[in-house]
Protein backbone atom coordinates (compact mmCIF):
# COMPACT_ATOMS: atom_id res chain seq x y z
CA UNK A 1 0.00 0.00 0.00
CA UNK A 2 1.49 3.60 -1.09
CA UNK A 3 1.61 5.89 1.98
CA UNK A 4 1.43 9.26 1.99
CA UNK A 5 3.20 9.53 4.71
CA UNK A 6 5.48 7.25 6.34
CA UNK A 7 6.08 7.28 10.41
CA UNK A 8 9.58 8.09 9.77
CA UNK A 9 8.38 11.20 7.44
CA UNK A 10 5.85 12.19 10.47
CA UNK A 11 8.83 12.50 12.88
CA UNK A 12 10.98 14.73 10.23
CA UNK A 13 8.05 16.91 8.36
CA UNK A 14 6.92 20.04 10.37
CA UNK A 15 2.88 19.00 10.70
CA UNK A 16 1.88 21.67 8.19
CA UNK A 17 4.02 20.07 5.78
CA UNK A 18 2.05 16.80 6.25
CA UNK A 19 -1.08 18.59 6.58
CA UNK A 20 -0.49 20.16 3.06
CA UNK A 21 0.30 16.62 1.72
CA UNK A 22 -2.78 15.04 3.09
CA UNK A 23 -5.00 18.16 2.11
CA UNK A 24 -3.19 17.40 -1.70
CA UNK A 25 -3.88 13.83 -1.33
CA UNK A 26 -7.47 13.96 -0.70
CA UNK A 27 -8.33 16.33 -3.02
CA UNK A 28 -6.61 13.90 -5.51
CA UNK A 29 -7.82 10.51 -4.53
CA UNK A 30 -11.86 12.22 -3.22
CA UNK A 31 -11.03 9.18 -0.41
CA UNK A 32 -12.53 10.68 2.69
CA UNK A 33 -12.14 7.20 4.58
CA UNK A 34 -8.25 6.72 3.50
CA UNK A 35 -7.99 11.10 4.66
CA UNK A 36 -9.42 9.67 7.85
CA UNK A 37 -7.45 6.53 8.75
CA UNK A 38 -4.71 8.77 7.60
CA UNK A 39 -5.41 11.57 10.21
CA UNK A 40 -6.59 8.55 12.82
CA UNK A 41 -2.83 7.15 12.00
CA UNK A 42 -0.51 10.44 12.89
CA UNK A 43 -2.36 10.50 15.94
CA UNK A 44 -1.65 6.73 16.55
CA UNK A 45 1.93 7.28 15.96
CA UNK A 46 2.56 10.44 17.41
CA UNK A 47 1.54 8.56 20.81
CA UNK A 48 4.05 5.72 19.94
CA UNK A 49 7.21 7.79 18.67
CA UNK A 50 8.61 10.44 20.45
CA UNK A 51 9.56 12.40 17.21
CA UNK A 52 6.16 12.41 15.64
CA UNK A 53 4.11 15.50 17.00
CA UNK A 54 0.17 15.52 17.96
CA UNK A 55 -1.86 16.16 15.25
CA UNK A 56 -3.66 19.09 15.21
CA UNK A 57 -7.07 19.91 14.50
CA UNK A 58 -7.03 23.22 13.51
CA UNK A 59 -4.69 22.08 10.27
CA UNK A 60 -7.75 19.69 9.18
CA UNK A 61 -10.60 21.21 10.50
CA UNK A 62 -11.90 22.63 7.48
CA UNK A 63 -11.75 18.85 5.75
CA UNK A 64 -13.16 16.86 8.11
CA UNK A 65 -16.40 19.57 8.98
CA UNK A 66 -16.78 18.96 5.08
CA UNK A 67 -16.36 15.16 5.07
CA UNK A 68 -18.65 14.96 8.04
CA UNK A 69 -21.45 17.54 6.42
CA UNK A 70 -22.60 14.86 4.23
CA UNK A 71 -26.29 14.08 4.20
CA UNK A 72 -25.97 10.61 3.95
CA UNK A 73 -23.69 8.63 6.21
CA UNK A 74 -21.28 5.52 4.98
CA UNK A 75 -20.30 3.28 7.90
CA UNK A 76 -17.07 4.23 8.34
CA UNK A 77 -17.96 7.95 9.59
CA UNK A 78 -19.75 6.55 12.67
CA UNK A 79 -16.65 4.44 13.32
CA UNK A 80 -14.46 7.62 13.00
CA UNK A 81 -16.53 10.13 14.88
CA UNK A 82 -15.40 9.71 18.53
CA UNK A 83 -12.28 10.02 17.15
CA UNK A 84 -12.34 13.60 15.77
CA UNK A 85 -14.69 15.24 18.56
CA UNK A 86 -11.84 17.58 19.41
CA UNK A 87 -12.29 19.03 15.45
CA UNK A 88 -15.62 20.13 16.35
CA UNK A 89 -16.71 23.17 18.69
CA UNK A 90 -19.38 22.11 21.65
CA UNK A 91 -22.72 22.98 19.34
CA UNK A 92 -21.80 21.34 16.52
CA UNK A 93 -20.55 18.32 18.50
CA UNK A 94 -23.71 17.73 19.85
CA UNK A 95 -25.31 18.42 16.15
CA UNK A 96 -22.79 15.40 15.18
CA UNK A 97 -23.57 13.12 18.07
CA UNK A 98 -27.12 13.47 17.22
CA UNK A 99 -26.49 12.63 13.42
CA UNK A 100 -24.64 9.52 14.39
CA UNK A 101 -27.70 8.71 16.82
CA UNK A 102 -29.98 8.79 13.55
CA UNK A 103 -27.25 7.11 11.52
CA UNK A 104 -27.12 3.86 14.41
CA UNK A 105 -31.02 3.87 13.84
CA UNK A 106 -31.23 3.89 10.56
CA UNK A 107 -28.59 1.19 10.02
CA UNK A 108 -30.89 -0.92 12.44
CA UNK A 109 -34.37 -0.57 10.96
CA UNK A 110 -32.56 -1.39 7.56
CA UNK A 111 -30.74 -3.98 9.17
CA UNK A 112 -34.10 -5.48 10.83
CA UNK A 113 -36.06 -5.50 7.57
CA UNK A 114 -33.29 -7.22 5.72
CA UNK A 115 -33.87 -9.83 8.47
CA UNK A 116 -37.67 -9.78 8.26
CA UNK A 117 -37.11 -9.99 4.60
CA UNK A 118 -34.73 -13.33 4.60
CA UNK A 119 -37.27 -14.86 6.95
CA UNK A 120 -40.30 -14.50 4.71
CA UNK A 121 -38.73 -15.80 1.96
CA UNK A 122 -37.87 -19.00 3.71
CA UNK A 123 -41.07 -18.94 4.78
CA UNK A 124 -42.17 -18.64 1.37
CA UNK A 125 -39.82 -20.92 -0.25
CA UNK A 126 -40.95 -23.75 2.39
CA UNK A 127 -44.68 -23.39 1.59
CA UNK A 128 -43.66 -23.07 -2.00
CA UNK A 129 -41.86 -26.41 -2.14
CA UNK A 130 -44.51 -28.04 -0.10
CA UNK A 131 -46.75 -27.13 -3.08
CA UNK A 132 -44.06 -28.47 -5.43
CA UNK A 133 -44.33 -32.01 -3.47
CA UNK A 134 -48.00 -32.01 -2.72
CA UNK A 135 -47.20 -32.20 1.49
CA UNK A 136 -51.32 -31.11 1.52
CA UNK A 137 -52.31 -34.07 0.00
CA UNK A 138 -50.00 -36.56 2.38
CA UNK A 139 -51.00 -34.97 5.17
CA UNK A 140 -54.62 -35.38 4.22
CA UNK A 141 -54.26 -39.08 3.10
CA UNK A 142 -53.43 -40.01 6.77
């Protein structure tokens, strides 16, 4: 897998230098989830090498309120959004927390009719092969 940036680049680069890169690279590659492992990654290594520095929010703010905006959610935002509370001010968090709330719900009512949907097919493919094999008329004969 191609890296934008490699750990040993984080401890080296000033973090506007890899915030410029990363800014580049999703405006590129339009891969919000790769932008986001990417940010969820300097923060992962700047806890595990002493070189790498925090990342900051205010260098990505602007990119992740966009990414975040969206209307309709893909899975991986709700896995990401804990992550990136500090990007967003106290309204808007709750605004956010709210959307994910909706997002969990939504995923479960489609989730629970995908369910209800696989069980009345069986249902219908058992009464449909009992037709097939004439079960009425055994069960009659007896």
């Amino acid at each position: 897998m191609y890296l934008v940036v490699s750990p040993n680049q984080l401890g080296y680069f000033k973090p506007e230098t890899t915030a410029v890169r990363l800014k580049n690279f999703l405006k590129k590659s339009e891969d919000e989830k790769r932008f986001l492992t990417y940010l969820h990654f300097i923060e992962i290594c700047s806890k595990l090498f002493i070189k790498v520095q925090p990342l900051q929010p205010e260098l990505y703010q602007s990119e992740v309120n966009s990414i975040f905006q969206k209307e309709r959610w893909e899975p991986f935002l709700a896995e990401y959004l804990l992550f990136f509370q500090p990007f967003f001010k106290d309204e808007r968090w709750v605004y956010m927390v709210r959307k994910l709330r909706q997002f969990q719900r939504l995923s479960l009512v489609r989730l629970l009719k995908m369910v209800f949907f696989c069980y009345w097919k069986k249902i219908n493919a058992v009464d449909e092969l009992c037709r097939k094999f004439n079960y009425s008329a055994l069960e009659n004969s007896s």
